[in-house]
N, C-alpha and C. Protein backbone atom coordinates (compact mmCIF):
# COMPACT_ATOMS: atom_id res chain seq x y z
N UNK A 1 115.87 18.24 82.78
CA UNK A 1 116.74 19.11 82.00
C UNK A 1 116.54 20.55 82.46
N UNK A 2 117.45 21.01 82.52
CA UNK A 2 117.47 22.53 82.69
C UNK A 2 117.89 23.69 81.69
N UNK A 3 117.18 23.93 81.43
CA UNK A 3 117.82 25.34 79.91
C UNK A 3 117.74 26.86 80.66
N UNK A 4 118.79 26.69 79.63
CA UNK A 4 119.24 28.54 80.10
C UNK A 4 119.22 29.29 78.71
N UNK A 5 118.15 29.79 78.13
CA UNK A 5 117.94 30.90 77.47
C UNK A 5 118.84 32.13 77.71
N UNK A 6 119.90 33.01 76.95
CA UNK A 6 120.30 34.25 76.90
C UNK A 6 120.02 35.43 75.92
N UNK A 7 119.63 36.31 75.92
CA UNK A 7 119.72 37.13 74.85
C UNK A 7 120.39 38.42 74.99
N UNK A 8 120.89 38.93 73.82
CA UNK A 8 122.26 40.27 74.19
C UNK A 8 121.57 40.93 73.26
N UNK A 9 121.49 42.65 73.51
CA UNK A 9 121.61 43.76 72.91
C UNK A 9 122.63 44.04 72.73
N UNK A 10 123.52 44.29 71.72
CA UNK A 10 124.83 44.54 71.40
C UNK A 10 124.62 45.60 71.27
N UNK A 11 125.62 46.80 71.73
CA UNK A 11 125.87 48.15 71.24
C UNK A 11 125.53 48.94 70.20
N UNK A 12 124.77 49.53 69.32
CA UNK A 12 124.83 50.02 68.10
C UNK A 12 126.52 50.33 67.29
N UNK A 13 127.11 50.71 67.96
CA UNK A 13 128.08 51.42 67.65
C UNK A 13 129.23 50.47 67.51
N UNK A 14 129.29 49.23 67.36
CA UNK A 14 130.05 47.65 67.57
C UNK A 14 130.80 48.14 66.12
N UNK A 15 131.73 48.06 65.91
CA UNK A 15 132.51 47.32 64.38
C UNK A 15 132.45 46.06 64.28
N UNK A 16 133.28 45.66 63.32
CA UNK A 16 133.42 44.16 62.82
C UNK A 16 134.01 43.40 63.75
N UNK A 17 135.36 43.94 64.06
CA UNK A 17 135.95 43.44 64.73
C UNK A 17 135.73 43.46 66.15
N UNK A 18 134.75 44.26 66.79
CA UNK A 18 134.66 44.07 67.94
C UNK A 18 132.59 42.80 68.17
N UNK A 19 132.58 43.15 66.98
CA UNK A 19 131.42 42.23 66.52
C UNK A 19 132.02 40.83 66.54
N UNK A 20 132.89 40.40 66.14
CA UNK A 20 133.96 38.92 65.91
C UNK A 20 134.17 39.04 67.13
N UNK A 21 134.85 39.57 68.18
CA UNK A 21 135.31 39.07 69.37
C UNK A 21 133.98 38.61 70.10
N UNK A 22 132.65 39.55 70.25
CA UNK A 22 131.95 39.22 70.97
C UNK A 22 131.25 37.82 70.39
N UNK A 23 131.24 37.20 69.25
CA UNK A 23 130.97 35.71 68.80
C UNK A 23 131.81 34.77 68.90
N UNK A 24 132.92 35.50 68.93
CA UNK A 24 134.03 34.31 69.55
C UNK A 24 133.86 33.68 71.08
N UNK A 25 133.90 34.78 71.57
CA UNK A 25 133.60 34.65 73.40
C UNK A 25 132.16 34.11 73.75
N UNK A 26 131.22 34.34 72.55
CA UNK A 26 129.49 33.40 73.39
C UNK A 26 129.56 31.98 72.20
N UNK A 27 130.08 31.71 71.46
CA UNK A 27 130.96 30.91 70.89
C UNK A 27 131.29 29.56 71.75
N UNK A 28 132.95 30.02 72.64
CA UNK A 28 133.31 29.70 73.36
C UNK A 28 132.81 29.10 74.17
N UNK A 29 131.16 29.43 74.77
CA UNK A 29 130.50 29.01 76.34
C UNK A 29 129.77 27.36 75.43
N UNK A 30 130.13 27.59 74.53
CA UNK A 30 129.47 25.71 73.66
C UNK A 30 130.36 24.68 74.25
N UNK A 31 131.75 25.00 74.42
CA UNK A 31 132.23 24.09 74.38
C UNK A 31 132.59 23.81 76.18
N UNK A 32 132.08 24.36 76.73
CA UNK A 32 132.51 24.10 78.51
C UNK A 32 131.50 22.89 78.91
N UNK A 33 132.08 21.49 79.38
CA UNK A 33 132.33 20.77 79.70
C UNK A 33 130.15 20.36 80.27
N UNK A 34 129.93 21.17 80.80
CA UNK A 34 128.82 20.95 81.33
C UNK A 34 127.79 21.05 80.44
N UNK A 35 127.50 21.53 79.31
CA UNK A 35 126.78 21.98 78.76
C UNK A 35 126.29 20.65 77.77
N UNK A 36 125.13 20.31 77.98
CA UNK A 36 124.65 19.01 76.96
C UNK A 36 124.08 19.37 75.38
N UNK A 37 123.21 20.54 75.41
CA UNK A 37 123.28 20.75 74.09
C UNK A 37 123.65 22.42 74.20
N UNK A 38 123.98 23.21 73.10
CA UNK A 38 124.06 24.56 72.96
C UNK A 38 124.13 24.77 71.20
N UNK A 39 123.73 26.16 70.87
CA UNK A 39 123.64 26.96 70.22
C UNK A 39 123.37 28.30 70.43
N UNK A 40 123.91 29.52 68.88
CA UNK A 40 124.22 30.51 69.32
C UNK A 40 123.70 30.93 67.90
N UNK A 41 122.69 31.91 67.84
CA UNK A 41 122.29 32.61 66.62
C UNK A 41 121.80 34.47 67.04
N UNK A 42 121.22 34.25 65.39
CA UNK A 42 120.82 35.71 65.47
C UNK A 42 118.75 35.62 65.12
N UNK A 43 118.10 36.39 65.07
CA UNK A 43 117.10 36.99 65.27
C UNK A 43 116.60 36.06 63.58
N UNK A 44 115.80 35.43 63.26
CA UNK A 44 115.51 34.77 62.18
C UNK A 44 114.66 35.76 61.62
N UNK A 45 114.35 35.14 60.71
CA UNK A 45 113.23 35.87 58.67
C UNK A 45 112.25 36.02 59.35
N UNK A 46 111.71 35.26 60.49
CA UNK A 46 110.24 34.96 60.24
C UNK A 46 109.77 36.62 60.78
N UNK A 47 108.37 36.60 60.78
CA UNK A 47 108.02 38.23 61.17
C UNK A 47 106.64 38.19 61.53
N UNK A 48 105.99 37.62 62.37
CA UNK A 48 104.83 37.24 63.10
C UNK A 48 104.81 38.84 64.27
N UNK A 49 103.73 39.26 64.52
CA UNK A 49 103.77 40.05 65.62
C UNK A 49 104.16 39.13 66.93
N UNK A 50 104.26 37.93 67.17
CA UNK A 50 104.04 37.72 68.82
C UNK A 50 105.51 37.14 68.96
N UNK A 51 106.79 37.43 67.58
CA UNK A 51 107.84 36.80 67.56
C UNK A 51 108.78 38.32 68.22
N UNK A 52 109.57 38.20 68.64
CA UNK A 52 110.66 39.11 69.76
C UNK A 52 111.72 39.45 68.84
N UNK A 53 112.32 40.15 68.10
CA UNK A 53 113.29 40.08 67.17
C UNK A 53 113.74 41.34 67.11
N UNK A 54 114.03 42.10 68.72
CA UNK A 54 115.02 43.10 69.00
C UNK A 54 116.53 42.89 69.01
N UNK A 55 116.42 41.56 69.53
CA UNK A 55 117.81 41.32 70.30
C UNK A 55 119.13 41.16 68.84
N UNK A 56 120.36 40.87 69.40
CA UNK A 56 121.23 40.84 68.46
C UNK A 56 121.54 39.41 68.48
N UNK A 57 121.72 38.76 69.46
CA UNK A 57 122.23 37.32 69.45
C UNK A 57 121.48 36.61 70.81
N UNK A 58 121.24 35.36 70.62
CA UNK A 58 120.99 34.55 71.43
C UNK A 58 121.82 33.51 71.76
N UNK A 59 121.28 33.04 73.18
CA UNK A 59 122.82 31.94 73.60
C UNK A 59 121.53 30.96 74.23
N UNK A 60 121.70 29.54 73.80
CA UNK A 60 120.43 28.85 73.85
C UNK A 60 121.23 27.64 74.58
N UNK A 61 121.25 27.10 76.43
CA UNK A 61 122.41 25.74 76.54
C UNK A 61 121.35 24.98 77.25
N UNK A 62 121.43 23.66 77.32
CA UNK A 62 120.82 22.79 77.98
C UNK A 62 121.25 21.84 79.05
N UNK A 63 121.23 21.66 80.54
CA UNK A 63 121.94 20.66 80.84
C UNK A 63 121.34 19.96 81.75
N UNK A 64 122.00 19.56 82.42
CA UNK A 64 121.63 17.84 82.27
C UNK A 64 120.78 18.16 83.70
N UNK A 65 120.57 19.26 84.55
CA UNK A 65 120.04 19.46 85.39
C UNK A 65 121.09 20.84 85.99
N UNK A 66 120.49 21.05 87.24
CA UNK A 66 120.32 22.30 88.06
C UNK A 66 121.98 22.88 88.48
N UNK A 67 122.60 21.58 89.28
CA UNK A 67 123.82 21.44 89.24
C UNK A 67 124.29 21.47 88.80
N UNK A 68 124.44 21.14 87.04
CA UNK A 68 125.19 21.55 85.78
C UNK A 68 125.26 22.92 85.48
N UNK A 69 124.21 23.09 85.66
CA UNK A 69 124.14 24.76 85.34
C UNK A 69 124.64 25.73 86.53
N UNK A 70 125.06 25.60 87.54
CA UNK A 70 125.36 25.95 88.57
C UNK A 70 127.01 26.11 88.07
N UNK A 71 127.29 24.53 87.73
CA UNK A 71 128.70 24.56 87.69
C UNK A 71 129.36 25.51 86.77
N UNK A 72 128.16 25.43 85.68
CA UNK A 72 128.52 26.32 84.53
C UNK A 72 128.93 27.61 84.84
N UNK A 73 127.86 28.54 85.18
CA UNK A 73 128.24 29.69 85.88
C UNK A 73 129.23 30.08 86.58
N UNK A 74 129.96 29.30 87.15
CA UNK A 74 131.38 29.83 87.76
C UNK A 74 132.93 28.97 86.84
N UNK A 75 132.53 28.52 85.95
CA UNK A 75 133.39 28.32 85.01
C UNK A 75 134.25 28.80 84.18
N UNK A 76 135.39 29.00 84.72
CA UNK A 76 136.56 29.87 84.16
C UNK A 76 136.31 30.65 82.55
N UNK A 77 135.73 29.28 81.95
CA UNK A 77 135.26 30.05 80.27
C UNK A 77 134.23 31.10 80.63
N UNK A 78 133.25 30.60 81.38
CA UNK A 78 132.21 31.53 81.62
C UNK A 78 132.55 32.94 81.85
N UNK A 79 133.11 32.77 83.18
CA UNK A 79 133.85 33.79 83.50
C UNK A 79 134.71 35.04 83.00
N UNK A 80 135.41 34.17 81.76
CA UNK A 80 135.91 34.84 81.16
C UNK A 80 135.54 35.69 80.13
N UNK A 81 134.35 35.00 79.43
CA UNK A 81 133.25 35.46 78.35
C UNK A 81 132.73 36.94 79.04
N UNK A 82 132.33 36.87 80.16
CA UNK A 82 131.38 37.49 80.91
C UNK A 82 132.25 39.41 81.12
N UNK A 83 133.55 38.68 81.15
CA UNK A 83 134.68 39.45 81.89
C UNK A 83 135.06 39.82 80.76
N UNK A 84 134.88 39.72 79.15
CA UNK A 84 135.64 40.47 78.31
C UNK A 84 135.06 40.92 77.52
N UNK A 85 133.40 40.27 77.45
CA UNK A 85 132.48 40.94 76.45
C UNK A 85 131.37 41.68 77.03
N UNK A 86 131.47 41.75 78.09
CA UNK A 86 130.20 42.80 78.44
C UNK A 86 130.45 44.04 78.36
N UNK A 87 131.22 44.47 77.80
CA UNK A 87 131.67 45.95 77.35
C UNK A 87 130.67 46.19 76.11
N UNK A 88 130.73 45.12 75.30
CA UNK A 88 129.92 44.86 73.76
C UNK A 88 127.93 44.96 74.03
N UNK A 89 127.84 44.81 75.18
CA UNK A 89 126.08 44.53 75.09
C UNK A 89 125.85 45.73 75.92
N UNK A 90 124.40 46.08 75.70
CA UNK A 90 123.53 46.81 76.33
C UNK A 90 122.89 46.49 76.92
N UNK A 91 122.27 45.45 76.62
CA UNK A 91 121.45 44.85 77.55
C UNK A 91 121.48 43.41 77.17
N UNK A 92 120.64 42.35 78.50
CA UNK A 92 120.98 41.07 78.41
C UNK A 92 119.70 40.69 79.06
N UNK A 93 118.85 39.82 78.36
CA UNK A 93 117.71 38.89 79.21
C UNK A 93 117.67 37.44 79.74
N UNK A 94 117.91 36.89 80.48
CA UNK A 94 117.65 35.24 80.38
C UNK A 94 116.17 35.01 81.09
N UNK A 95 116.67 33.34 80.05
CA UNK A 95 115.37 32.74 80.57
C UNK A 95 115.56 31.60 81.21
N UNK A 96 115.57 31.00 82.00
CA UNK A 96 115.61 29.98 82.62
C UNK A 96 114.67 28.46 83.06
N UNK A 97 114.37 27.23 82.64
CA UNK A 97 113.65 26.90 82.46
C UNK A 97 113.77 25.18 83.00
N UNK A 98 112.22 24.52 83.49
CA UNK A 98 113.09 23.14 84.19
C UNK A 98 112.46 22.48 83.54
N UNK A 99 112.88 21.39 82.75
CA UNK A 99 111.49 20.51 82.41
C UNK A 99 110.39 19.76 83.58
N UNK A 100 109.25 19.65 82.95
CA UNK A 100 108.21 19.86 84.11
C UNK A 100 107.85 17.98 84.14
């Protein structure tokens, strides 16, 4: 399995509505064809020092291996996500990961 960890700094300065588009569009990357499991949240309650809880949203997908995720990346949805909401973030981390 291969996972692809994302995390976005969204803009301070975001409204609602430009807050809704950018969940619509990382939203959207759930349902592209390659992707075996996915989810999309925000920063949880818990409050441990060694827990990370800058970010605004996370994009969490799993697939079925290396090639999936390959395909993913040049995937018109992808693409398009990439191409209409990165106006909305400040910054972006991934993590990338293989099972061992």
């Amino acid at each position: 399995m291969f996972v692809h960890h994302v995390f976005f700094w969204l803009k301070p300065e975001l409204n609602q509505e430009q807050q809704a588009a950018f969940e619509a569009g990382v939203k959207s990357l759930l349902g592209i064809q390659f992707v075996k499991i996915g989810d999309v949240g925000r920063p949880a309650t818990t409050d441990r020092p060694v827990i990370e809880r800058s970010y605004s949203y996370s994009l969490l997908l799993a697939f079925e291996n290396l090639a999936d995720h390959d395909a993913y990346q040049v995937d018109p949805t992808h693409l398009k996500f990439v191409e209409t909401c990165q106006q909305y973030w400040d910054r972006v981390q991934i993590y990338d990961s293989e099972t061992v």
